[in-house]
C-alpha atoms as a PDB file:
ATOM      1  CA  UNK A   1      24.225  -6.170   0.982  1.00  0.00           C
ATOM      2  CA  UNK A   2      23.281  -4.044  -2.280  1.00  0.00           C
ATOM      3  CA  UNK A   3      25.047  -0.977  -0.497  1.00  0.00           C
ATOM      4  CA  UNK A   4      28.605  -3.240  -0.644  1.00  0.00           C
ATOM      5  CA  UNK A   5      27.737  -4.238  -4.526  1.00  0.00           C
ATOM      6  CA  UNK A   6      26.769  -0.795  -5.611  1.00  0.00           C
ATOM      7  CA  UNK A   7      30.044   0.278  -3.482  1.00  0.00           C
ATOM      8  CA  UNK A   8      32.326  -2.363  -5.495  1.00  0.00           C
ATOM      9  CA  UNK A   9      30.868  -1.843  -8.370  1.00  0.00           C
ATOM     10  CA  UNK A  10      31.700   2.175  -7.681  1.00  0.00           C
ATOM     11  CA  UNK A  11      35.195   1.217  -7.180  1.00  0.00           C
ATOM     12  CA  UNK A  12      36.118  -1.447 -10.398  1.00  0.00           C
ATOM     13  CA  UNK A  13      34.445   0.421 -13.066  1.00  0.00           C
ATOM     14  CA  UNK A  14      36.595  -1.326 -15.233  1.00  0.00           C
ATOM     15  CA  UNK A  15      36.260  -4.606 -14.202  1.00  0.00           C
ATOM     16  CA  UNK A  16      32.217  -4.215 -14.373  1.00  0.00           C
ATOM     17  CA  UNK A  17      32.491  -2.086 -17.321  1.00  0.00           C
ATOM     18  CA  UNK A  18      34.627  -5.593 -19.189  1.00  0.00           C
ATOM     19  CA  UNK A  19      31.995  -8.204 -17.629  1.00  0.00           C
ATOM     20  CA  UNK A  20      29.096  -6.507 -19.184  1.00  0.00           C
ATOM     21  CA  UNK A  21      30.843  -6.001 -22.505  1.00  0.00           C
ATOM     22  CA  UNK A  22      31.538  -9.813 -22.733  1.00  0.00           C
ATOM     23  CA  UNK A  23      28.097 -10.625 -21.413  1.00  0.00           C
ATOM     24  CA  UNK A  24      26.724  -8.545 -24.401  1.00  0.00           C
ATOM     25  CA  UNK A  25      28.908 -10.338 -26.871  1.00  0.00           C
ATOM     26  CA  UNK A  26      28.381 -13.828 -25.432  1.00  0.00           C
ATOM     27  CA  UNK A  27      24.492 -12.951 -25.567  1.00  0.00           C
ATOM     28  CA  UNK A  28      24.490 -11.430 -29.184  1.00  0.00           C
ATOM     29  CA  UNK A  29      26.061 -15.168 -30.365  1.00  0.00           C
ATOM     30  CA  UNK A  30      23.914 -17.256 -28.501  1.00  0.00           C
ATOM     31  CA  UNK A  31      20.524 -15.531 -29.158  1.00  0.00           C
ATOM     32  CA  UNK A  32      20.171 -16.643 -32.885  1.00  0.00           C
ATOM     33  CA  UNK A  33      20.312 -19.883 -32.297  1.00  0.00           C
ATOM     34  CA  UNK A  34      18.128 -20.286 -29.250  1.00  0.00           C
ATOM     35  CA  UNK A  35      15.381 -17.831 -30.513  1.00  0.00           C
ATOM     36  CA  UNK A  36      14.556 -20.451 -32.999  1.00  0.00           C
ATOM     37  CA  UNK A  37      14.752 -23.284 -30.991  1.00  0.00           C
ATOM     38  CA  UNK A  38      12.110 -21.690 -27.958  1.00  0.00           C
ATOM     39  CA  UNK A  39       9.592 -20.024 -30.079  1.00  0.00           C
ATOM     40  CA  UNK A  40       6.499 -23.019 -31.009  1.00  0.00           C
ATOM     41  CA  UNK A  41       5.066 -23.604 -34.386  1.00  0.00           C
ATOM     42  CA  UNK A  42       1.475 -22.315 -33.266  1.00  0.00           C
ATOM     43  CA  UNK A  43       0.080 -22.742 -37.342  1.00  0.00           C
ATOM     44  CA  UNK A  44      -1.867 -25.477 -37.558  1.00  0.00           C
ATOM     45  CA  UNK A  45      -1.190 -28.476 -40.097  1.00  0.00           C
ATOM     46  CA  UNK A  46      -2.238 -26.992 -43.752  1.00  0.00           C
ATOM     47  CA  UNK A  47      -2.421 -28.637 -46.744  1.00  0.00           C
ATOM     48  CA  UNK A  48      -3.623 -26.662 -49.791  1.00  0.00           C
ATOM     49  CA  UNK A  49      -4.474 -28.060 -53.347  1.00  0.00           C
ATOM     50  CA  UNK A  50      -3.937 -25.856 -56.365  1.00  0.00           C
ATOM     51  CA  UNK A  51      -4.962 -26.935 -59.322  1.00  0.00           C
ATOM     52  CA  UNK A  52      -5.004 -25.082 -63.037  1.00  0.00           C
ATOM     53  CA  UNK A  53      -7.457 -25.566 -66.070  1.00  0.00           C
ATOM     54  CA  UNK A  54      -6.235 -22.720 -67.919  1.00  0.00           C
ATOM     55  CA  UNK A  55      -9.402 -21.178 -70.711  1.00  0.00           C
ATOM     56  CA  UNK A  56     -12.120 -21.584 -68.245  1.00  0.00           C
ATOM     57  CA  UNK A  57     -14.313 -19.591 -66.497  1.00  0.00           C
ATOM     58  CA  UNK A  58     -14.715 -19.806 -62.536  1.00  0.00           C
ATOM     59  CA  UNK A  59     -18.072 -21.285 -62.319  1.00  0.00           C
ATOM     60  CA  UNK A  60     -16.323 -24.310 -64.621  1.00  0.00           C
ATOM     61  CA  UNK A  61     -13.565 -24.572 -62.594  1.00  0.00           C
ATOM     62  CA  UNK A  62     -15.691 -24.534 -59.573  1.00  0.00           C
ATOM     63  CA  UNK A  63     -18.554 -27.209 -60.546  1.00  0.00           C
ATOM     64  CA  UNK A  64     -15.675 -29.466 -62.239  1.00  0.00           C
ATOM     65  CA  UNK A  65     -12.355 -28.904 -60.167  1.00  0.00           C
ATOM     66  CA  UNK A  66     -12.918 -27.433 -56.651  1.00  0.00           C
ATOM     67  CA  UNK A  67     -16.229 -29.562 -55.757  1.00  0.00           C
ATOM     68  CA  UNK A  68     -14.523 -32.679 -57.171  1.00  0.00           C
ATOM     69  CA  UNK A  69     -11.836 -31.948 -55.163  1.00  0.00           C
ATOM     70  CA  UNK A  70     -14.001 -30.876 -51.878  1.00  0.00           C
ATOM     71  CA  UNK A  71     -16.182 -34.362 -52.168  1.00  0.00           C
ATOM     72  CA  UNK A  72     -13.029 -36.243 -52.345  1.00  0.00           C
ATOM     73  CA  UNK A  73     -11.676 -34.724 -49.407  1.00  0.00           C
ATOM     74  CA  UNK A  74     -14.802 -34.366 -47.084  1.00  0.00           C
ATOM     75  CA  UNK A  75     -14.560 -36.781 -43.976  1.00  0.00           C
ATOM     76  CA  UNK A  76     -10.777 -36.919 -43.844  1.00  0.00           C
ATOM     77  CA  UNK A  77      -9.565 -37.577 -40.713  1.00  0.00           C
ATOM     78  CA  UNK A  78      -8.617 -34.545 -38.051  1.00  0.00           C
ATOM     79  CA  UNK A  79      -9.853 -32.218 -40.946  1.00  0.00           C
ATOM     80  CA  UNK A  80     -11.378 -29.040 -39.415  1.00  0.00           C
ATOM     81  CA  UNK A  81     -11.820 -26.285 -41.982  1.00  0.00           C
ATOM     82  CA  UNK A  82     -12.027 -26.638 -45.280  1.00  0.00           C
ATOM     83  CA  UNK A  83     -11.931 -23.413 -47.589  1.00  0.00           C
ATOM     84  CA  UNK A  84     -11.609 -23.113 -51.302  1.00  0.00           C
ATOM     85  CA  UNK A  85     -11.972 -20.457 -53.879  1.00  0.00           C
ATOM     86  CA  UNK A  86     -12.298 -20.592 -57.796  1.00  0.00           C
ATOM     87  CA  UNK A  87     -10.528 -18.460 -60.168  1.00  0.00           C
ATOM     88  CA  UNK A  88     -10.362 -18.190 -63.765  1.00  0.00           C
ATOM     89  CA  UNK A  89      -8.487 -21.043 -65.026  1.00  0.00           C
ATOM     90  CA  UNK A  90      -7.735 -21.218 -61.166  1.00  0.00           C
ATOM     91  CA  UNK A  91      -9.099 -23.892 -58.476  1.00  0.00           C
ATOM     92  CA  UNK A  92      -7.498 -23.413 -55.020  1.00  0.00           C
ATOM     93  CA  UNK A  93      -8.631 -26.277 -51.699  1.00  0.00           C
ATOM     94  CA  UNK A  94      -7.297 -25.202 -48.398  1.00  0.00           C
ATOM     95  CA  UNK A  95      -7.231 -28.515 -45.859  1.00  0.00           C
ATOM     96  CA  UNK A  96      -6.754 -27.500 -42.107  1.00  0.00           C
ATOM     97  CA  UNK A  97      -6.331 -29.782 -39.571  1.00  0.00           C
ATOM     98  CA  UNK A  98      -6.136 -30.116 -35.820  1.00  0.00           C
ATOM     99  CA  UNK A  99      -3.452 -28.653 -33.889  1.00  0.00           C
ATOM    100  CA  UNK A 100      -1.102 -30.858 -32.451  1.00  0.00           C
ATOM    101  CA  UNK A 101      -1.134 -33.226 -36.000  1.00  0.00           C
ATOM    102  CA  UNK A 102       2.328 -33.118 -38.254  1.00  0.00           C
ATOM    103  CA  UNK A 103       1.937 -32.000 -41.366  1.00  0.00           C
ATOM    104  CA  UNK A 104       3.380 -35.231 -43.300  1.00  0.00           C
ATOM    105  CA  UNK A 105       0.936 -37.803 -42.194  1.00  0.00           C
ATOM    106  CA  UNK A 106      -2.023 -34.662 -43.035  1.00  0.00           C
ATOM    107  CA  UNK A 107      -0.593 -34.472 -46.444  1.00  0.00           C
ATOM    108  CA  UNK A 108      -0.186 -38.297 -46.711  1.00  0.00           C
ATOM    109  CA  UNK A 109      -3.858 -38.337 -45.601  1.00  0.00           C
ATOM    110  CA  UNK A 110      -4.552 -35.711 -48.577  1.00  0.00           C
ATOM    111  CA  UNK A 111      -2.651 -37.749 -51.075  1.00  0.00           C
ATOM    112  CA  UNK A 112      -4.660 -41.076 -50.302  1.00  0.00           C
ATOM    113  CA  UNK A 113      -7.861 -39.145 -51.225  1.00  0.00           C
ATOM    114  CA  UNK A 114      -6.334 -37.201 -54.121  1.00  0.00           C
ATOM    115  CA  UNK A 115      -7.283 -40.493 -55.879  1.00  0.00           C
ATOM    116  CA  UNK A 116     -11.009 -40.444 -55.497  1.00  0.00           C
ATOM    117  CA  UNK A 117     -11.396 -37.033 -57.329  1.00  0.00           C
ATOM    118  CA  UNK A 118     -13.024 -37.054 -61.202  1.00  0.00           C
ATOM    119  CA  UNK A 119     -10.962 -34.613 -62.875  1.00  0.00           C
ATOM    120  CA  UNK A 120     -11.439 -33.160 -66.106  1.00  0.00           C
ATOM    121  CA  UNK A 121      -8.897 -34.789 -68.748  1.00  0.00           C
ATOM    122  CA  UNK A 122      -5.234 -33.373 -68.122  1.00  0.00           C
ATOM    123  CA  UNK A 123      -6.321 -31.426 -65.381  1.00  0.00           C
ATOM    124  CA  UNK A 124      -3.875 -32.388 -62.323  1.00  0.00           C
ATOM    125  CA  UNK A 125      -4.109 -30.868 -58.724  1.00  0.00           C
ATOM    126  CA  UNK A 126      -0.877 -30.764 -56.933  1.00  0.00           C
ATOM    127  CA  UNK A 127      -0.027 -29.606 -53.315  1.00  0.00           C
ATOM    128  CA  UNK A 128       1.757 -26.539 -52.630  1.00  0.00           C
ATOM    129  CA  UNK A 129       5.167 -26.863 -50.921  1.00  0.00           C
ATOM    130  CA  UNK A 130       3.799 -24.429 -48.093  1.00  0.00           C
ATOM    131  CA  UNK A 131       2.390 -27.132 -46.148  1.00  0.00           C
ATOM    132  CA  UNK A 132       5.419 -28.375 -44.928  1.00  0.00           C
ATOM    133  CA  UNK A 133       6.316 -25.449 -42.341  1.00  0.00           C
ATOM    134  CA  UNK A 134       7.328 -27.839 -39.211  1.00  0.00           C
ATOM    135  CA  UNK A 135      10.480 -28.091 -39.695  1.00  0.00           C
ATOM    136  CA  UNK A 136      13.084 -29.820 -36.880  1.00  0.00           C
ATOM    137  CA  UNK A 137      16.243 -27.445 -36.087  1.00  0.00           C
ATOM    138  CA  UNK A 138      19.387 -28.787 -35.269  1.00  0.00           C
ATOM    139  CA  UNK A 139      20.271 -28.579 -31.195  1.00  0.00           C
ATOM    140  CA  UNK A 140      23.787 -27.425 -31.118  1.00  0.00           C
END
C-alpha cells in the first residue's frame, strides 16, 4: 500500500507538489483564527485596586489606604490570595480569585465592598482595566 503511494507520488510530482502548496496556503489563513479560539484563559480572575495619595510616605499610605482597603475586602467570596504593596504616594490591592470564576461578577463582588473602606478625604481607589482579560472571540 505505501509502496503504490510513494510510487504515485514519484510519478505526479506536480500534482503533489500543487496539493501541498494549497494545503500550506489554506493552513496559513485558517491558523490565526483558530489559534485563538483553542488556546484556554488559564489566569485566574484578578482584580487589582490602585489607589494614589500623592505627598505621603509609604507607611501612611499603608496604615491609611492599603489596610483600609484589605479589611474591606477580607472575606469576599471565592477570594484566594490577597497581595498588596505600598508606595510613596502609591497603594496597590491585588484580589485573586478561584479559577473557574468570570472576572465581572469578581469585580462586581470588589465594587460592593469598595464601599465599606474609610478613606482619607479625596483619596479614591479605582480598579485597573487589567482585570478584565476573558474576553469572548467571535466563532467565524
Amino acid at each position: 500500500m505505501i509502496h503504490r503511494i510513494v510510487h504515485f507520488a514519484l510519478r505526479q510530482r506536480f500534482l503533489v507538489l500543487m496539493v501541498t502548496v494549497l494545503m500550506v496556503i489554506v493552513g496559513g489563513l485558517v491558523f490565526p483564527a483558530n489559534a485563538r479560539r483553542r488556546l484556554p484563559d488559564l489566569s485566574p480572575p484578578m482584580v487589582e485596586l490602585i489607589t494614589q495619595w500623592p505627598g505621603h510616605a509609604a507607611e501612611e499610605v499603608e496604615r491609611l489606604t492599603t489596610l483600609q482597603l484589605e479589611l474591606a475586602m477580607n472575606g469576599t467570596p471565592h477570594l484566594q490570595v490577597m497581595r498588596s504593596i505600598s508606595l510613596y504616594g502609591l497603594s496597590d490591592v491585588r484580589l485573586t480569585f478561584e479559577e473557574g470564576g468570570r472576572s465581572l461578577f469578581a469585580r462586581q463582588l470588589v465594587f460592593q465592598r469598595l464601599s465599606d473602606a474609610t478613606l482619607p478625604q479625596g483619596v479614591i481607589a479605582s480598579m485597573s482595566r487589567f482585570s478584565v482579560q476573558r474576553t469572548r472571540l467571535p466563532l467565524c
